[in-house]
Structures are given as C-alpha cells and as structure tokens.
C-alpha atoms as a PDB file:
ATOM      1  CA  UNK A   1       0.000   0.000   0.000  1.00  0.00           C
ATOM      2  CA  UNK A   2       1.493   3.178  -1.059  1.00  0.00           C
ATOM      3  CA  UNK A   3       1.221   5.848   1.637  1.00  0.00           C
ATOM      4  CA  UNK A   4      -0.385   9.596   1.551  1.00  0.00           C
ATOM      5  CA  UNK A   5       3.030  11.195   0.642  1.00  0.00           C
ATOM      6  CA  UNK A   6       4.249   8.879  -1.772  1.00  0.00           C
ATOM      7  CA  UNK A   7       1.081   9.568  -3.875  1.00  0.00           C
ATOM      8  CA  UNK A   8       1.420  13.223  -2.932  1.00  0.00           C
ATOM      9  CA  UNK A   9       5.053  13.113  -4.020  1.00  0.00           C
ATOM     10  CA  UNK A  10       4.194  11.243  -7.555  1.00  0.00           C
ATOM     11  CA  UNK A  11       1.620  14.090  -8.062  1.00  0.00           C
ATOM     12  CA  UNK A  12       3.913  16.469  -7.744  1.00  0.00           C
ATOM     13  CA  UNK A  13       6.394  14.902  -9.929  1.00  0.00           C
ATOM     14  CA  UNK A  14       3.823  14.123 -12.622  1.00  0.00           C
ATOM     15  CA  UNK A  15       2.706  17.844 -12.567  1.00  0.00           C
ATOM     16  CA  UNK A  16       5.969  19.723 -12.561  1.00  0.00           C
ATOM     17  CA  UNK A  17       7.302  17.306 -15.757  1.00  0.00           C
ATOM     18  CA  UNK A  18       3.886  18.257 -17.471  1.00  0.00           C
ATOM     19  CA  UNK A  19       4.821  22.090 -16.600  1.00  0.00           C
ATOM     20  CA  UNK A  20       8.195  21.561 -18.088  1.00  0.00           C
ATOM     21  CA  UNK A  21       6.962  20.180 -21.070  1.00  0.00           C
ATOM     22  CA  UNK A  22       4.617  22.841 -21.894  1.00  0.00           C
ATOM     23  CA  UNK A  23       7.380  25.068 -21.189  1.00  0.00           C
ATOM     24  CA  UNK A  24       9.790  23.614 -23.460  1.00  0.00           C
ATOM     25  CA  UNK A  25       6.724  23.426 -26.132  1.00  0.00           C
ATOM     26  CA  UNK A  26       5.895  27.428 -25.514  1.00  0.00           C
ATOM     27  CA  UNK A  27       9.701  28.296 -26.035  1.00  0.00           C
ATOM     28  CA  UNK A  28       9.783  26.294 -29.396  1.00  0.00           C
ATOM     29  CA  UNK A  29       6.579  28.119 -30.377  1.00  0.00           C
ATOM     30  CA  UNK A  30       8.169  31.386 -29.568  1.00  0.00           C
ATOM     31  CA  UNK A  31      11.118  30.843 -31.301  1.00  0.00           C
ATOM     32  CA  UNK A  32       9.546  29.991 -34.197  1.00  0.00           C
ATOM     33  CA  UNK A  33       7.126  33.039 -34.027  1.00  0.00           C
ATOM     34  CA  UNK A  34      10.665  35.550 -33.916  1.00  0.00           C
ATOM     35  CA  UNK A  35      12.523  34.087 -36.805  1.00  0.00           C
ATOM     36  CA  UNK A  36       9.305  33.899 -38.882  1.00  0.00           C
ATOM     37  CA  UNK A  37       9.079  37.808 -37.644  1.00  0.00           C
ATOM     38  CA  UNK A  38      12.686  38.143 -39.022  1.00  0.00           C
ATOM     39  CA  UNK A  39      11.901  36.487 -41.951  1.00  0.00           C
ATOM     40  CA  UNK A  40       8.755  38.417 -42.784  1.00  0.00           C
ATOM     41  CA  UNK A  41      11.034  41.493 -42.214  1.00  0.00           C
ATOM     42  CA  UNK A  42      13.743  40.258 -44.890  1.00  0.00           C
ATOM     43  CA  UNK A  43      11.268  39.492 -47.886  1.00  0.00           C
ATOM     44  CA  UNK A  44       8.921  42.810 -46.814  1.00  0.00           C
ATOM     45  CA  UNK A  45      12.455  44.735 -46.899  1.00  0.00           C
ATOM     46  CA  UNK A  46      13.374  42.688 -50.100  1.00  0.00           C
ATOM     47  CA  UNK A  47       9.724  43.493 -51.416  1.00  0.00           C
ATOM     48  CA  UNK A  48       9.763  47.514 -51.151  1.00  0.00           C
ATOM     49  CA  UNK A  49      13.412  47.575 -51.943  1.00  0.00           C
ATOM     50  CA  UNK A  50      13.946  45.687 -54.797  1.00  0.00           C
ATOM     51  CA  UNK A  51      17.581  46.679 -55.321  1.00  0.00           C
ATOM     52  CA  UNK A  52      18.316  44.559 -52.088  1.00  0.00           C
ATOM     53  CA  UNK A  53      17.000  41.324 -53.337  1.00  0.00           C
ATOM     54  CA  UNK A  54      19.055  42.002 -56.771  1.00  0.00           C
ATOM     55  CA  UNK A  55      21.907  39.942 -55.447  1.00  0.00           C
ATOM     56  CA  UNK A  56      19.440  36.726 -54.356  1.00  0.00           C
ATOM     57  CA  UNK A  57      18.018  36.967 -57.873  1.00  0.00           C
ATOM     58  CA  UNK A  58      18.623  33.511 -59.873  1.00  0.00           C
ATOM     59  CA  UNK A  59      19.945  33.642 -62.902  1.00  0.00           C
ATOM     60  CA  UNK A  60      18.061  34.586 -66.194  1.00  0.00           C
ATOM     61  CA  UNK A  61      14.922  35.637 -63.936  1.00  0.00           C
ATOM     62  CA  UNK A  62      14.176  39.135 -64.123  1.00  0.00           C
ATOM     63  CA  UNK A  63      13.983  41.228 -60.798  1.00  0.00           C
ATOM     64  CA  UNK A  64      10.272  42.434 -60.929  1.00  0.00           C
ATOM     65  CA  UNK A  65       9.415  38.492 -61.249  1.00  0.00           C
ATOM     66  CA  UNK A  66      11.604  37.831 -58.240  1.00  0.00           C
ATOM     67  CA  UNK A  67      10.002  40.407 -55.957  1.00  0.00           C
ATOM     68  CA  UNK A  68       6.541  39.134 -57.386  1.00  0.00           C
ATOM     69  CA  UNK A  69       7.754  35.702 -56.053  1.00  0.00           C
ATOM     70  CA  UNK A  70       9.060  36.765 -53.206  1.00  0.00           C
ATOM     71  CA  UNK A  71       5.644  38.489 -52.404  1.00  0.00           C
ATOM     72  CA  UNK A  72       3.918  34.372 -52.918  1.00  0.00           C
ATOM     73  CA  UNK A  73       6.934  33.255 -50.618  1.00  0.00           C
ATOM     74  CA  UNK A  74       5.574  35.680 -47.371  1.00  0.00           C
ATOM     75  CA  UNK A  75       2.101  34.668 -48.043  1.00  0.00           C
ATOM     76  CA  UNK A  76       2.848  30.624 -47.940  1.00  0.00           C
ATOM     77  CA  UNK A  77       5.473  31.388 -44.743  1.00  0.00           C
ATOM     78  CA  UNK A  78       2.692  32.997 -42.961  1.00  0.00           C
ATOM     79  CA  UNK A  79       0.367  29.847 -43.450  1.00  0.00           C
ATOM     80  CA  UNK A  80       3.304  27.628 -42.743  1.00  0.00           C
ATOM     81  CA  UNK A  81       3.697  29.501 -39.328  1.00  0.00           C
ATOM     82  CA  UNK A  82       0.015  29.346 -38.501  1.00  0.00           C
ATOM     83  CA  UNK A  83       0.410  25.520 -39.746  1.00  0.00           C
ATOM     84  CA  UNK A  84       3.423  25.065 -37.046  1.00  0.00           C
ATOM     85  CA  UNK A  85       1.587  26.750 -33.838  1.00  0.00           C
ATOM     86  CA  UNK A  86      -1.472  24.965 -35.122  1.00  0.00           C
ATOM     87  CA  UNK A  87      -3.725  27.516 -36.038  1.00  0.00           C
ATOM     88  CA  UNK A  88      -4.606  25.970 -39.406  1.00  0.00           C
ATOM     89  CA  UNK A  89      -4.543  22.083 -39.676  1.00  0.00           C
ATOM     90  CA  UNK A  90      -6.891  19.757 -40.817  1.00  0.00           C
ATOM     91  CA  UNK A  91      -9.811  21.053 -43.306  1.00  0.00           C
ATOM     92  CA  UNK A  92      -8.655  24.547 -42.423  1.00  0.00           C
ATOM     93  CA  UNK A  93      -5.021  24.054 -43.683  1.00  0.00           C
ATOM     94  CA  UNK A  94      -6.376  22.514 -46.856  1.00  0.00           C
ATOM     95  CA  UNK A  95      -8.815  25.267 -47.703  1.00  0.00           C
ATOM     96  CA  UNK A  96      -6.160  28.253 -47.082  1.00  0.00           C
ATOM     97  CA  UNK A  97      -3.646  26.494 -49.117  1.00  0.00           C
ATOM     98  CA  UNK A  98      -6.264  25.905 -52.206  1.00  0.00           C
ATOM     99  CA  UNK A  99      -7.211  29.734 -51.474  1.00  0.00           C
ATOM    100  CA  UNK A 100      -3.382  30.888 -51.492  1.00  0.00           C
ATOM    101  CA  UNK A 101      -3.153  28.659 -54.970  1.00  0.00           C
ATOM    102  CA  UNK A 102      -5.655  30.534 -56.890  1.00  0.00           C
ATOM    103  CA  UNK A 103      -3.181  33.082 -56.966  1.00  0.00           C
ATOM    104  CA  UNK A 104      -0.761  32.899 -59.975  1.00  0.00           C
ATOM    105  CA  UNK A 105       2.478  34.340 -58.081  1.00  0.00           C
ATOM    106  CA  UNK A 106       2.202  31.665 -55.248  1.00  0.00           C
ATOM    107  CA  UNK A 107       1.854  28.587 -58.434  1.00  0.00           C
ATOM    108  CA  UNK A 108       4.601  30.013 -60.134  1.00  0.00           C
ATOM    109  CA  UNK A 109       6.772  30.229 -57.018  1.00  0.00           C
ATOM    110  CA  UNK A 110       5.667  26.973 -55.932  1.00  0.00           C
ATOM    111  CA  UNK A 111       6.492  25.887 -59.628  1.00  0.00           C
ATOM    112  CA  UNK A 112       9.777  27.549 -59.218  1.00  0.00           C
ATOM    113  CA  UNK A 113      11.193  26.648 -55.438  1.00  0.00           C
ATOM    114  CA  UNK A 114       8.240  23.960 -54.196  1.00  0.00           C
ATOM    115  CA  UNK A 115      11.163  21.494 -54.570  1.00  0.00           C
ATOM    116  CA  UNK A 116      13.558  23.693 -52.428  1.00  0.00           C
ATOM    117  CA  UNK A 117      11.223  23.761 -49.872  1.00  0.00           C
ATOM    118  CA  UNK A 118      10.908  19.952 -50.149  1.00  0.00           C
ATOM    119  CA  UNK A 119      14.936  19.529 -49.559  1.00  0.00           C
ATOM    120  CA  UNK A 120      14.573  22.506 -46.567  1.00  0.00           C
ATOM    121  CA  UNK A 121      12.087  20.482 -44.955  1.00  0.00           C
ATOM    122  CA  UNK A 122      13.928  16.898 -44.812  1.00  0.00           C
ATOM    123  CA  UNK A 123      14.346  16.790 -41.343  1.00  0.00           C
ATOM    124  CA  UNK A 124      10.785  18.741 -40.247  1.00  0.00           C
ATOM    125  CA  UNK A 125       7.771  16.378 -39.891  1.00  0.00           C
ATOM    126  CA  UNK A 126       5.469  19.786 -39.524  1.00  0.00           C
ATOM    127  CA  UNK A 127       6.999  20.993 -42.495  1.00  0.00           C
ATOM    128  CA  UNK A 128       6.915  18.388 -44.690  1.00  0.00           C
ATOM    129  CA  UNK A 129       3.020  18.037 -43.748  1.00  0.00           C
ATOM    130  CA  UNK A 130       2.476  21.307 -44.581  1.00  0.00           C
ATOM    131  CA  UNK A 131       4.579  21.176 -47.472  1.00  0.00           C
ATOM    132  CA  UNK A 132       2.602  18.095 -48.552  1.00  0.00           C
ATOM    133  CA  UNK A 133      -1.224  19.907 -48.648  1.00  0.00           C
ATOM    134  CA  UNK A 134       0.200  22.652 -50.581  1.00  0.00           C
ATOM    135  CA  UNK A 135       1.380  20.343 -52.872  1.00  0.00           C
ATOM    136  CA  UNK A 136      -1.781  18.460 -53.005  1.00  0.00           C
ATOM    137  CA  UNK A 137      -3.893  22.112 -53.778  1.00  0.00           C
ATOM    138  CA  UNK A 138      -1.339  23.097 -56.034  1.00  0.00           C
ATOM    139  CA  UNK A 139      -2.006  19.666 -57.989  1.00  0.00           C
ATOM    140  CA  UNK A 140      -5.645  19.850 -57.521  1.00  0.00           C
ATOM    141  CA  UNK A 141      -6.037  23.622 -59.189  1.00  0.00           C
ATOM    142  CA  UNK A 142      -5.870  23.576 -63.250  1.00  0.00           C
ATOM    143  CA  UNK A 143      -3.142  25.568 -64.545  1.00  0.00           C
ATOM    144  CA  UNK A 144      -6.087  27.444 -66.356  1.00  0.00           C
ATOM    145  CA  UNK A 145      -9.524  27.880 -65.979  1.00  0.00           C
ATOM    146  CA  UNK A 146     -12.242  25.383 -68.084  1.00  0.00           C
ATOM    147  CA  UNK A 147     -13.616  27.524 -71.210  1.00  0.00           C
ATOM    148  CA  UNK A 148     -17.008  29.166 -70.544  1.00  0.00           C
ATOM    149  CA  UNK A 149     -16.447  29.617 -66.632  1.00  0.00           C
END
C-alpha cells in the first residue's frame, strides 16, 4: 500500500514534468514566431526595396518576377507559421492552401522553389506536412480555368 506522501510526491512529480513540457513546447513556439518575424522582415524589406534582393536573384529571372515571387513566398510562410503553432490544420489548412493557390504568383513560385522547400524540410515532420497539402492544392487547381467559366 502506497502511503499519503508517496502519492502526494508522484503528483507532484507528474505535474511539474507536465509544466516543463509545456514550457519547453511554448519556447519552441516562440522561437519559431521571432525568426518567422525576421523572416517576414527580410522578404517585406526585399519586397519595397527591390535593389536589395538584386543579389538573391537567380539567374536569367528578371527582378520584378523575383520580388513578385518573393511576395507568394511571405504569403505561404505565414500559413506555414500558422500551420506550425497549429492555427490551421486539418480542413482549415487545406482550404487556405487551395485559397493561397488561386493566386498565380504563389503557383509560379511553388512551380519555381516547391522542390527547395521539399529539400529545406527533410528533417521537419510539420513541415513536410504542410509542405505536402500545398502540394496536393497546387495539384488539384488547373493551370487554367475550363472555357465558358
């Protein structure tokens, strides 16, 4: 029979290894949350400023099409983010990412770099989820629209 404080003591663990857990979970989350801030920052600077994404630009693409991608890239980071600290998942996830692939900057940058994103993701289960239902919408939407609609 196990007495009062050994159960009390258990408790105790049990709680303080959920709290630490939840704490490790909510630093992740935050860290996430600044570098996606940072990164935001970068391609809105890279955005207004176009002459400081000139040097990122691949070759034989011409700057105003890079900025124009680099406009699709923010919009699919900022679903990826609210993928990550699972504010879209599910139905939700797949709806915003069909929504985001209506638009014809975020096919042709998911034409372009989809497969970079596939490499960056190797070792990120989230991200290759994520990764894997914008895939699916991009698949899913016609490259054009069915005569007469």
């Amino acid at each position: 029979m196990k007495s009062p404080q050994t159960t009390a003591l258990f408790a105790l663990a049990s709680v303080a290894a959920a709290h630490l857990v939840q704490r490790e979970l909510h630093q992740r989350q935050n860290n996430h949350i600044v570098l996606a801030g940072r990164q935001s920052k970068w391609l809105t600077d890279m955005t207004t400023h176009p002459d400081l994404a000139e040097p990122w630009v691949p070759d034989g693409m011409d700057i105003k099409e890079y900025v124009r991608l680099l406009n699709a890239n923010r919009q699919i980071c900022t679903l990826s983010l609210w993928h990550r600290l699972g504010l879209a998942r599910g139905q939700k996830l797949r709806v915003l990412a069909s929504v985001l692939m209506e638009n014809d900057a975020v096919r042709t940058y998911w034409t372009r770099f989809g497969g970079l994103r596939a490499d960056e993701a190797a070792a990120d289960r989230i991200q290759q989820k994520f990764n894997a239902v914008m895939h699916d919408a991009f698949v899913a939407r016609p490259q054009t629209e069915p005569v007469g609609v």
